[in-house]
C-alpha atoms as a PDB file:
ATOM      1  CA  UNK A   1      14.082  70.421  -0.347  1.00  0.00           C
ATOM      2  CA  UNK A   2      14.186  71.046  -4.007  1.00  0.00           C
ATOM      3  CA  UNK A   3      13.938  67.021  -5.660  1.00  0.00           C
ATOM      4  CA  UNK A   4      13.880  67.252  -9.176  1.00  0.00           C
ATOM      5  CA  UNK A   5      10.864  66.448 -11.108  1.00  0.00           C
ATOM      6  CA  UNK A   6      13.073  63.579 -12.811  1.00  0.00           C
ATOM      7  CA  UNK A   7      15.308  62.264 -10.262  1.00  0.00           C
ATOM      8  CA  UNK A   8      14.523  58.926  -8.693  1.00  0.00           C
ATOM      9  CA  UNK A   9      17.007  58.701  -6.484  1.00  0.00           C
ATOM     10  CA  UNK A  10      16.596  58.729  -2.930  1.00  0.00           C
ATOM     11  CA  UNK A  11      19.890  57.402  -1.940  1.00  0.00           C
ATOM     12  CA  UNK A  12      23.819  58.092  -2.134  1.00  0.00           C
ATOM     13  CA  UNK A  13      26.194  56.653  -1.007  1.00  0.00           C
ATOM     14  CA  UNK A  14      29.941  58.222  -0.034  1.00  0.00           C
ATOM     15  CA  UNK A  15      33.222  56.431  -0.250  1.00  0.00           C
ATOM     16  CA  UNK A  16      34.705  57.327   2.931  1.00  0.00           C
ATOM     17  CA  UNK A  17      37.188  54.590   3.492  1.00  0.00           C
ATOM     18  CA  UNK A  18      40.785  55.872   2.090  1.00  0.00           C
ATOM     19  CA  UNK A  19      43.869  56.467   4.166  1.00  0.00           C
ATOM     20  CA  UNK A  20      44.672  59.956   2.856  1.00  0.00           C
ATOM     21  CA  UNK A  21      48.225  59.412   3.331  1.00  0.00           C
ATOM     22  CA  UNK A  22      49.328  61.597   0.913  1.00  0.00           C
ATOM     23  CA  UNK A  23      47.504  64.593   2.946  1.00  0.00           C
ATOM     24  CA  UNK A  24      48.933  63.555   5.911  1.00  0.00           C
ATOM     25  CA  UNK A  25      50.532  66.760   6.623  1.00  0.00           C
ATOM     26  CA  UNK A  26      47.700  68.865   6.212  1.00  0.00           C
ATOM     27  CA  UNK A  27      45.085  66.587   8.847  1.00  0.00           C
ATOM     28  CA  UNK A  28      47.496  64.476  10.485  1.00  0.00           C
ATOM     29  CA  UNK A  29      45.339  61.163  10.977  1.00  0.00           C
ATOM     30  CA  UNK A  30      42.032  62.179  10.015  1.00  0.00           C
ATOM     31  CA  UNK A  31      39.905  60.967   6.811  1.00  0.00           C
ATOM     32  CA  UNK A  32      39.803  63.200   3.753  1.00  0.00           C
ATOM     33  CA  UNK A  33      36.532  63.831   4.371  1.00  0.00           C
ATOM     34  CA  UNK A  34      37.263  65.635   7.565  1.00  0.00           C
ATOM     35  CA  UNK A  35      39.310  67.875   6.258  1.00  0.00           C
ATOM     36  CA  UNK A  36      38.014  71.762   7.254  1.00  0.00           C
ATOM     37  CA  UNK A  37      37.421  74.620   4.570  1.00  0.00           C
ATOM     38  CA  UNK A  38      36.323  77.715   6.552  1.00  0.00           C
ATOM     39  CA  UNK A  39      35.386  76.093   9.527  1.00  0.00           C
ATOM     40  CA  UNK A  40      33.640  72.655   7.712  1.00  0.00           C
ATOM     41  CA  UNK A  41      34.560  69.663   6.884  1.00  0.00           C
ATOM     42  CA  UNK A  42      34.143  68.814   3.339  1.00  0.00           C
ATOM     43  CA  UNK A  43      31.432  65.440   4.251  1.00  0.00           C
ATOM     44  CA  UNK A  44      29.262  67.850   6.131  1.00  0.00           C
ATOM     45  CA  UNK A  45      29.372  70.088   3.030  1.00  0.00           C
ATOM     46  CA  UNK A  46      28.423  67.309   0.586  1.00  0.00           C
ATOM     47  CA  UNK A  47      25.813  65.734   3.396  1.00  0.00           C
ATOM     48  CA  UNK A  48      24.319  69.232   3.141  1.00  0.00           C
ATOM     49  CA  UNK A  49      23.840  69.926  -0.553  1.00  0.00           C
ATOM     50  CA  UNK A  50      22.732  66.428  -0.805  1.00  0.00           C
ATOM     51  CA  UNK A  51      19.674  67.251   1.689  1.00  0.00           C
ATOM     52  CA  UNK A  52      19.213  70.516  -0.270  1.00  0.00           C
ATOM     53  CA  UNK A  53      18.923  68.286  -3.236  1.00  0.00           C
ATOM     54  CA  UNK A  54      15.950  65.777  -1.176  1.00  0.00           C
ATOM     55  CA  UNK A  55      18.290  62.998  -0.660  1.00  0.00           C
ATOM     56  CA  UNK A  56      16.563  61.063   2.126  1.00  0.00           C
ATOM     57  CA  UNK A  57      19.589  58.534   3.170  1.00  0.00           C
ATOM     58  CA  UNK A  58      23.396  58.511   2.700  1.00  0.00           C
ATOM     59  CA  UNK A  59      25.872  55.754   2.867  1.00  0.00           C
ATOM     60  CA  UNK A  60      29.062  56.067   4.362  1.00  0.00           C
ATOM     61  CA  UNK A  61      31.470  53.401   4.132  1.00  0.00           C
ATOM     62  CA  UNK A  62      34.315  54.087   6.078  1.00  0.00           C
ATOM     63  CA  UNK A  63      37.571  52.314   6.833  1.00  0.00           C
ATOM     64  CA  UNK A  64      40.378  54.222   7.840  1.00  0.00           C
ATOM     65  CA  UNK A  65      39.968  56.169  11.648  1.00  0.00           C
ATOM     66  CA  UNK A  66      35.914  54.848  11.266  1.00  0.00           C
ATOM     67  CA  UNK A  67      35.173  56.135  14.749  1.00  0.00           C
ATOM     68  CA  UNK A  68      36.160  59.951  13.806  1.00  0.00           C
ATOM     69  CA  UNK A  69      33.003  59.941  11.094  1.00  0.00           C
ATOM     70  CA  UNK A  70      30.793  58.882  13.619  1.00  0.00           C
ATOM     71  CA  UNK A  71      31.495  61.482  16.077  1.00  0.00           C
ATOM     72  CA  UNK A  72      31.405  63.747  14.130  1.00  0.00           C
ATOM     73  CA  UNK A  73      28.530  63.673  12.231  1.00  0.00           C
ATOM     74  CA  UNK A  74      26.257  62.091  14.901  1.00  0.00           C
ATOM     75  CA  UNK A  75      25.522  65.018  17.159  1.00  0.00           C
ATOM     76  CA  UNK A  76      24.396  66.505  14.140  1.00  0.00           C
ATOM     77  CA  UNK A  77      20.661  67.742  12.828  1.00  0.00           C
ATOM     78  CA  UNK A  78      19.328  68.517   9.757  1.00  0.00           C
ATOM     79  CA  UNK A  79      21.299  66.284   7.503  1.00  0.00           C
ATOM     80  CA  UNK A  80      19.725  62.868   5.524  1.00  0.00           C
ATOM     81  CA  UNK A  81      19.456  59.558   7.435  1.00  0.00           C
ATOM     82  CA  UNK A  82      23.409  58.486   7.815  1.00  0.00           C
ATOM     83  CA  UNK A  83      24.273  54.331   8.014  1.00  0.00           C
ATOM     84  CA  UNK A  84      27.598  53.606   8.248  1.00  0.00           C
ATOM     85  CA  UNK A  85      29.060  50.484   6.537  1.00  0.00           C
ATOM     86  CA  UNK A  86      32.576  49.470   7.362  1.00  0.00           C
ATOM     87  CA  UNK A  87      34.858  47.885   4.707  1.00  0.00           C
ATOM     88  CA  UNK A  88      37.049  46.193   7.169  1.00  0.00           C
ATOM     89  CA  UNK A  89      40.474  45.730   4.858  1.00  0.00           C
ATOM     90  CA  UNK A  90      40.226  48.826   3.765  1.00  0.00           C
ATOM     91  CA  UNK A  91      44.101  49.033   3.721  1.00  0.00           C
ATOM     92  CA  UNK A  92      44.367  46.791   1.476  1.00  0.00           C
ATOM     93  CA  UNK A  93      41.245  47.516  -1.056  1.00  0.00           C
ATOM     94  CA  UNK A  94      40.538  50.397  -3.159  1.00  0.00           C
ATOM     95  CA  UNK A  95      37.387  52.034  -3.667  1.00  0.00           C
ATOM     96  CA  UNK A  96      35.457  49.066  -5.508  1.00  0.00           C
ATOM     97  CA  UNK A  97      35.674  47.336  -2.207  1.00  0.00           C
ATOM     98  CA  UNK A  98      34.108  49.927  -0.410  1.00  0.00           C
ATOM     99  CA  UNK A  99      31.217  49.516  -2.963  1.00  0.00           C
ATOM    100  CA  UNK A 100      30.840  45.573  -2.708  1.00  0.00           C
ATOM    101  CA  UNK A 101      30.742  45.411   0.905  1.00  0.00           C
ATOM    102  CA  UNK A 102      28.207  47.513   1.115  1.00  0.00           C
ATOM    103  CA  UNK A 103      25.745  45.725  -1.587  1.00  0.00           C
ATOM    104  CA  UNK A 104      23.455  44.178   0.984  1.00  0.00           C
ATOM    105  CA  UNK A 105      22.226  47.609   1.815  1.00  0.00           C
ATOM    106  CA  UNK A 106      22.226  49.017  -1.842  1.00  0.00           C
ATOM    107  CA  UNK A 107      19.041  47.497  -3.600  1.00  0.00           C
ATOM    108  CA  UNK A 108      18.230  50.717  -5.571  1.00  0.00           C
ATOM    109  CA  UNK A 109      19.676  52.865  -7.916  1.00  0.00           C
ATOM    110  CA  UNK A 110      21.771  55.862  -6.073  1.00  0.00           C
ATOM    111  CA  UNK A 111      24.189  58.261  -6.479  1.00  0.00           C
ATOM    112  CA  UNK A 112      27.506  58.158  -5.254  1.00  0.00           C
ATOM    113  CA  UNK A 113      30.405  60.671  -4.446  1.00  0.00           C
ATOM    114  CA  UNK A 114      33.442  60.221  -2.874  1.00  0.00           C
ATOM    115  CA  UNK A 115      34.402  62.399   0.550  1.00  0.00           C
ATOM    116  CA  UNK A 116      37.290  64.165  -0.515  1.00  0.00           C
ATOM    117  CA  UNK A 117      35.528  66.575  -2.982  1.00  0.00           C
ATOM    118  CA  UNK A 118      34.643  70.578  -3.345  1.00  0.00           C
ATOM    119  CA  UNK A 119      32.263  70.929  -5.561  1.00  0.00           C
ATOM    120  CA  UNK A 120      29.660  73.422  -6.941  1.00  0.00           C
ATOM    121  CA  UNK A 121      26.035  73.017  -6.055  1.00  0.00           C
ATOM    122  CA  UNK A 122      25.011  72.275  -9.966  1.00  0.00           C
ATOM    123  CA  UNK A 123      27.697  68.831 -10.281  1.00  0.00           C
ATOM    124  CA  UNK A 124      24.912  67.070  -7.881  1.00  0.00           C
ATOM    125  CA  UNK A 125      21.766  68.770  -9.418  1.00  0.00           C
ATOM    126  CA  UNK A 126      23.093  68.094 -13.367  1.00  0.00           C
ATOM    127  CA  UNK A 127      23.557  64.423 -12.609  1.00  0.00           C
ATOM    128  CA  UNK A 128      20.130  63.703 -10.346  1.00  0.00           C
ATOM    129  CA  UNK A 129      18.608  65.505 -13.625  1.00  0.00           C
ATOM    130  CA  UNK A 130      20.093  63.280 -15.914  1.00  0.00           C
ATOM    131  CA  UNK A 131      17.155  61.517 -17.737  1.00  0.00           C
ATOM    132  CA  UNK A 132      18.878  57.976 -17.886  1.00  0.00           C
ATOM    133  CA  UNK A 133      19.501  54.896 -15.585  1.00  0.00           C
ATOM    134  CA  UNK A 134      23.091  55.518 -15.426  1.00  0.00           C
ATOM    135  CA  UNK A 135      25.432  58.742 -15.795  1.00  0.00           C
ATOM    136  CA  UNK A 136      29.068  59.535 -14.644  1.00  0.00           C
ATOM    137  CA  UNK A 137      29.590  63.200 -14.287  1.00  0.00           C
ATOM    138  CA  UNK A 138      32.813  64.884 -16.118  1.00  0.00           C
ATOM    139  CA  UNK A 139      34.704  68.001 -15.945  1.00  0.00           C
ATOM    140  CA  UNK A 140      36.812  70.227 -18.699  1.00  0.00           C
ATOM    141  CA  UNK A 141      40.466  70.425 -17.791  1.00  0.00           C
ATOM    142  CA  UNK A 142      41.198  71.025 -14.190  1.00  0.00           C
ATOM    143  CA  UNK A 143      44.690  71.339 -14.238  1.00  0.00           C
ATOM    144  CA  UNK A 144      44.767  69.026 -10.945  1.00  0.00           C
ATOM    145  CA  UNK A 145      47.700  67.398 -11.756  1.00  0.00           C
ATOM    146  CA  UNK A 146      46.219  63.968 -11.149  1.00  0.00           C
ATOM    147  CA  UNK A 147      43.694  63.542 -13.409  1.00  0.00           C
ATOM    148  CA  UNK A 148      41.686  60.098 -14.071  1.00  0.00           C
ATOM    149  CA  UNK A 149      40.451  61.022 -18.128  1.00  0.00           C
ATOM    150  CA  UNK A 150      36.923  59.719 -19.404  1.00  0.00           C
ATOM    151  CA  UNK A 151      37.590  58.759 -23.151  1.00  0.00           C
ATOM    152  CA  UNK A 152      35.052  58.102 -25.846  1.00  0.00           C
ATOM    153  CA  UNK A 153      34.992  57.118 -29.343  1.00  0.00           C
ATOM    154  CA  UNK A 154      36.775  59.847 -31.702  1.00  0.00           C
ATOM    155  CA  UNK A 155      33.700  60.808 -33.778  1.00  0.00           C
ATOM    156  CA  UNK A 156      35.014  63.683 -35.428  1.00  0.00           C
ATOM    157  CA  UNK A 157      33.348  66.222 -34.145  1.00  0.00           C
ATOM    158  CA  UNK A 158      35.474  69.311 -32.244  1.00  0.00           C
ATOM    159  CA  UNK A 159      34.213  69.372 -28.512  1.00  0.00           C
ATOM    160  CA  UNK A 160      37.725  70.022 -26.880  1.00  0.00           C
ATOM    161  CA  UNK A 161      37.364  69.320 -23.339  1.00  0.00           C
ATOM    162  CA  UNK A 162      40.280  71.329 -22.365  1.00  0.00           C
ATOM    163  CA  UNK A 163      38.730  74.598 -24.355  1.00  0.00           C
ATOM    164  CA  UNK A 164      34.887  74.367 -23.982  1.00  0.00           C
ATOM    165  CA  UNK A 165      32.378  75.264 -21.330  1.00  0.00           C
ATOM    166  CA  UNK A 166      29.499  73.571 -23.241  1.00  0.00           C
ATOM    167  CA  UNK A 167      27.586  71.100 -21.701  1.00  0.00           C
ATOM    168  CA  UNK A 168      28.215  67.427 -23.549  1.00  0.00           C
ATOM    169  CA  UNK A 169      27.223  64.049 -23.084  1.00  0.00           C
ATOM    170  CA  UNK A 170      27.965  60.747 -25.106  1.00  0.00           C
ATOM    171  CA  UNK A 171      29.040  56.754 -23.883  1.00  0.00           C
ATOM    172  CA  UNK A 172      32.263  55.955 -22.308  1.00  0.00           C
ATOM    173  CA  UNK A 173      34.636  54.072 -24.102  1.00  0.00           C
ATOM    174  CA  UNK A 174      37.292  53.966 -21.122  1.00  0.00           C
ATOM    175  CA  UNK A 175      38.656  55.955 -17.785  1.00  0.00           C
ATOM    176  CA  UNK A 176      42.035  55.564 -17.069  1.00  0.00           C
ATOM    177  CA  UNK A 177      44.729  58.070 -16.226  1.00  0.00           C
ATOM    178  CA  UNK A 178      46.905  56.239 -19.013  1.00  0.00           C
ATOM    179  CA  UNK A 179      46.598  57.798 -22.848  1.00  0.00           C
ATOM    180  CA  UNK A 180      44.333  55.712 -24.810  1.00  0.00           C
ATOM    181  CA  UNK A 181      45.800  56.665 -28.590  1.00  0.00           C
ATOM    182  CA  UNK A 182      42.737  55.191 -30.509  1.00  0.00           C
ATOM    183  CA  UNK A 183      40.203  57.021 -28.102  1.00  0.00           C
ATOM    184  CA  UNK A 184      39.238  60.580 -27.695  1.00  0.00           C
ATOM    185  CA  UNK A 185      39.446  62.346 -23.989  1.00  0.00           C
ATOM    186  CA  UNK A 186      36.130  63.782 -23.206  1.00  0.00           C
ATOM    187  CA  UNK A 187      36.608  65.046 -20.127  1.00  0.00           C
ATOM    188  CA  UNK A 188      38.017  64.068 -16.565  1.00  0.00           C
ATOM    189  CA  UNK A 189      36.188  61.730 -14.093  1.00  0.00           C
ATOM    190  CA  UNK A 190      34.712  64.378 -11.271  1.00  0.00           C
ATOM    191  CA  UNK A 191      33.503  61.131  -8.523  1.00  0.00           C
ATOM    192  CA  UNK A 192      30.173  62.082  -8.867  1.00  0.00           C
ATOM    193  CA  UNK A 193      27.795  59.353 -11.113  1.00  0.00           C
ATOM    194  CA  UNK A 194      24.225  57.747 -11.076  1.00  0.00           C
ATOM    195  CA  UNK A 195      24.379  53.957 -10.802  1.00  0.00           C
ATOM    196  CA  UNK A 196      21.555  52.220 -11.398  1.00  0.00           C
ATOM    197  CA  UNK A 197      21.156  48.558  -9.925  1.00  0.00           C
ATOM    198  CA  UNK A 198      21.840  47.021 -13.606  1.00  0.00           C
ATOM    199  CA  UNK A 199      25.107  48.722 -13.995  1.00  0.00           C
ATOM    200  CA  UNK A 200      26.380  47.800 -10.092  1.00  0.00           C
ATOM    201  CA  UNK A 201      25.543  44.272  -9.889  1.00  0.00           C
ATOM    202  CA  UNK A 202      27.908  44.062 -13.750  1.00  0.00           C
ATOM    203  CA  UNK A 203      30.371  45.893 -11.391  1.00  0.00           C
ATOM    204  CA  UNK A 204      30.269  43.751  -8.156  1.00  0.00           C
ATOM    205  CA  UNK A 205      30.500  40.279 -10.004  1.00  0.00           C
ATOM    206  CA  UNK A 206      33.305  41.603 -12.120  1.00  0.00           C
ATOM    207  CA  UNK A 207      34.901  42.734  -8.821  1.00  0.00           C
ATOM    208  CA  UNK A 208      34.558  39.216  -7.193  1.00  0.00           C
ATOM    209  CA  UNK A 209      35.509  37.475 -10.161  1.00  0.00           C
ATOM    210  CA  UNK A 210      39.419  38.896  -9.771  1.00  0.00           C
ATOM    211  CA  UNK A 211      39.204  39.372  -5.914  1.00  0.00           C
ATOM    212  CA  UNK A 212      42.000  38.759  -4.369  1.00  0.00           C
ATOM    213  CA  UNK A 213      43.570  40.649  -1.670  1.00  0.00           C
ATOM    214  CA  UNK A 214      45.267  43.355  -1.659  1.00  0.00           C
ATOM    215  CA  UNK A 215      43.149  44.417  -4.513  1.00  0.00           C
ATOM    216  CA  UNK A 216      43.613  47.790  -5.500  1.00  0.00           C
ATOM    217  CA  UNK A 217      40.717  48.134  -7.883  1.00  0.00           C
ATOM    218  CA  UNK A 218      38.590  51.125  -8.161  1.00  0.00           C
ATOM    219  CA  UNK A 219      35.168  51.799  -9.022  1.00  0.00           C
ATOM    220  CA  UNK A 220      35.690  53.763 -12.145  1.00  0.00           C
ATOM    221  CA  UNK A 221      38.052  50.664 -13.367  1.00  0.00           C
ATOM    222  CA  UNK A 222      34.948  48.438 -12.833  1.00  0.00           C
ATOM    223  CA  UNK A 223      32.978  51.262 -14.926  1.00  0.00           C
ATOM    224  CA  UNK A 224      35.767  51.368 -17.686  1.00  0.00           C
ATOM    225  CA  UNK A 225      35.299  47.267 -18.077  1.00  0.00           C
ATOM    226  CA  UNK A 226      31.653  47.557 -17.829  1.00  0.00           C
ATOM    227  CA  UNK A 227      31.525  49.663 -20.273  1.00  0.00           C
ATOM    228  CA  UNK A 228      32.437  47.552 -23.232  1.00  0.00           C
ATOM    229  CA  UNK A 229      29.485  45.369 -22.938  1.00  0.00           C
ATOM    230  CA  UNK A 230      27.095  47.947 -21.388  1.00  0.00           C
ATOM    231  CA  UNK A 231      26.084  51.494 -22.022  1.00  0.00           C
ATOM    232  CA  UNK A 232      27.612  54.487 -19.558  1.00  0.00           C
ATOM    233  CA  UNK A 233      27.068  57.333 -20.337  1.00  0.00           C
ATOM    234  CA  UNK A 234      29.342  60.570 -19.164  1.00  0.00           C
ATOM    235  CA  UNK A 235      27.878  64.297 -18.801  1.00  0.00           C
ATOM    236  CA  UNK A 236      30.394  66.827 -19.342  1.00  0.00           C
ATOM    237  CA  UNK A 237      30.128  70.271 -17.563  1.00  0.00           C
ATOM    238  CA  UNK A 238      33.064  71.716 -18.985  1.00  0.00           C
ATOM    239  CA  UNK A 239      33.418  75.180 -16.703  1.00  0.00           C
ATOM    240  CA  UNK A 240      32.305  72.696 -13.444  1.00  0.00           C
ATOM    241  CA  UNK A 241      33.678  74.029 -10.261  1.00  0.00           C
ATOM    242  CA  UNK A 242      35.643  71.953  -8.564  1.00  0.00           C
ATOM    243  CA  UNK A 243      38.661  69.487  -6.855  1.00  0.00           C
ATOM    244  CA  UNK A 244      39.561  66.229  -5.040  1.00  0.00           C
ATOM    245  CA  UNK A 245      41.677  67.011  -2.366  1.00  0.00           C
ATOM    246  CA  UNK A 246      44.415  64.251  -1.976  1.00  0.00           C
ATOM    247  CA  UNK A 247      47.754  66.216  -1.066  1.00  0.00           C
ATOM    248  CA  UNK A 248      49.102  69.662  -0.351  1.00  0.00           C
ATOM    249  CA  UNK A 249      48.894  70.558  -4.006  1.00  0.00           C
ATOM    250  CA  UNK A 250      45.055  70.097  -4.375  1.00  0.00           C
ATOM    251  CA  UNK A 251      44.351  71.801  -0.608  1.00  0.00           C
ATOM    252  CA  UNK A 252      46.362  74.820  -1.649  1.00  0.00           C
ATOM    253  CA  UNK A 253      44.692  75.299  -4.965  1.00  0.00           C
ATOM    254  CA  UNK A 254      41.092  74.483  -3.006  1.00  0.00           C
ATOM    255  CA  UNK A 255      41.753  77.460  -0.671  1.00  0.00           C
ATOM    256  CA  UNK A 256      43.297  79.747  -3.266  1.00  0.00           C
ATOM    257  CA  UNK A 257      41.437  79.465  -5.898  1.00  0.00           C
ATOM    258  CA  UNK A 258      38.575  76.222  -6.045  1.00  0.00           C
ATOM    259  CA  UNK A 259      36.312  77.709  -2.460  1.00  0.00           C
ATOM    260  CA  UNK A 260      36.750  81.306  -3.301  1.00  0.00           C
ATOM    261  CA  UNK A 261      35.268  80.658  -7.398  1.00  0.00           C
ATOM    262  CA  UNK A 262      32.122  78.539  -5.611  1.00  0.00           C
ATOM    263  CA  UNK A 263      31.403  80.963  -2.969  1.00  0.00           C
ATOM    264  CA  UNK A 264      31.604  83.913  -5.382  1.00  0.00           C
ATOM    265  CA  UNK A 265      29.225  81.594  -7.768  1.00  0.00           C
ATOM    266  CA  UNK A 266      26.697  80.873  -4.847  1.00  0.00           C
ATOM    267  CA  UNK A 267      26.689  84.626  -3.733  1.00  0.00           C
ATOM    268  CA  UNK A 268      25.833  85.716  -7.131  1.00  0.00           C
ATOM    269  CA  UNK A 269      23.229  83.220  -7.474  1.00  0.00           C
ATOM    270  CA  UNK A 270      21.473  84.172  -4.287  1.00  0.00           C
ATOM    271  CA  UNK A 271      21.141  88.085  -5.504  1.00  0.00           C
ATOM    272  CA  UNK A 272      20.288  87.137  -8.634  1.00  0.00           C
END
């Protein structure tokens, strides 16, 4: 295992709960996160770069088909220490939910990811890295076509997410798919962050302030609110490898062109 000398986190925690409906014709009724590329299922890939990485214990909090994630990851060795939480009304909760039911067993910092993503090896190791208490990780322009945008104060200065492959970090101002004319887009919301205890107890008592159900709030809404009275900061990776997969659009592009750019990336890095 290869922990980095700065990281202090030991846990993460993976929001497993959707419905995937809009994927439905690619798995049928299965989760996201057991959708196959080459043979495995995009949880066992993140459960395995998150070992590599010296993650000890992982999270899941499931809702939709619950029972598939636990056969199919329990036969399995070599992986962190799993614990499933289940957000019972999942279908009627979005992905802040998932978070708040699972605060009783969340009393450290810990990194969190969501289960339908391909990513390259470097999105977890840049953000575990990150020397601060808090970090949400950002792309440059993925050309997804359903982007969620990080936006930060315009300060002038000419770091076009959609052109460079710098590395940049700064505070959030907002995330939001909507424009924001007074802000400036830095870069578009990966589902990969660092939250430290401060930031997710601000985020679970603005969640139960407005719960009601259905309540479709997310966790990056709860970020974008936090954020006015408390410091997030983004990291921007702008040639970062990688997709959600949420419909036919995203799986195409993650066979055709996403797994093929990380597996050439990871071969090269091996002989080199």
């Amino acid at each position: 295992m290869n922990k980095s000398p700065f990281s202090r986190i030991n846990t993460a925690v993976i929001l497993a709960a959707g419905m995937g409906v809009r994927l439905r014709n690619v798995i049928g009724v299965c989760p996201k996160g057991l959708l196959e590329i080459e043979g495995k299922s995009l949880i066992i890939r993140s459960l395995e770069r998150l070992k590599s990485e010296g993650i000890d214990r992982v999270i899941i909090v499931t809702g939709f088909q619950d029972t598939m994630y636990h056969k199919h990851l329990e036969p399995l060795a070599n992986l962190p220490k799993i614990e499933f939480i289940h957000s019972p009304r999942f279908a009627e909760t979005g992905s802040m939910h998932s978070l708040f039911v699972a605060q009783e067993v969340l009393q450290d910092d810990f990194l969190l990811l969501e289960s339908d993503l391909l990513y390259e090896s470097r999105a977890l190791s840049s953000v575990l890295n990150y020397e601060g208490p808090d970090v949400v990780l950002a792309s440059g322009k993925t050309g997804s076509n359903d982007e969620v945008y990080i936006y930060g104060i315009n300060q002038g200065k000419n770091h076009n997410y959609e052109t460079s492959s710098s590395i940049v970090s700064g505070d959030i101002a907002a995330i939001s798919k909507q424009p924001r004319p007074h802000l400036q887009i830095q870069g578009e919301l990966v589902g990969i962050s660092i939250i430290s205890q401060n930031l997710f107890r601000r985020m679970c008592a603005l969640h139960e302030e407005n719960l009601t159900f259905p309540c479709s709030n997310h966790y990056e809404e709860c970020i974008s609110e936090v954020s006015s009275e408390w410091v997030v900061p983004y990291l921007r990776i702008g040639d970062l490898v990688w997709t959600e997969i949420d419909d036919q659009f995203h799986f195409d592009r993650a066979i055709k062109i996403i797994y093929p750019r990380i597996k050439q990336q990871e071969t090269s890095n091996k002989t080199g």
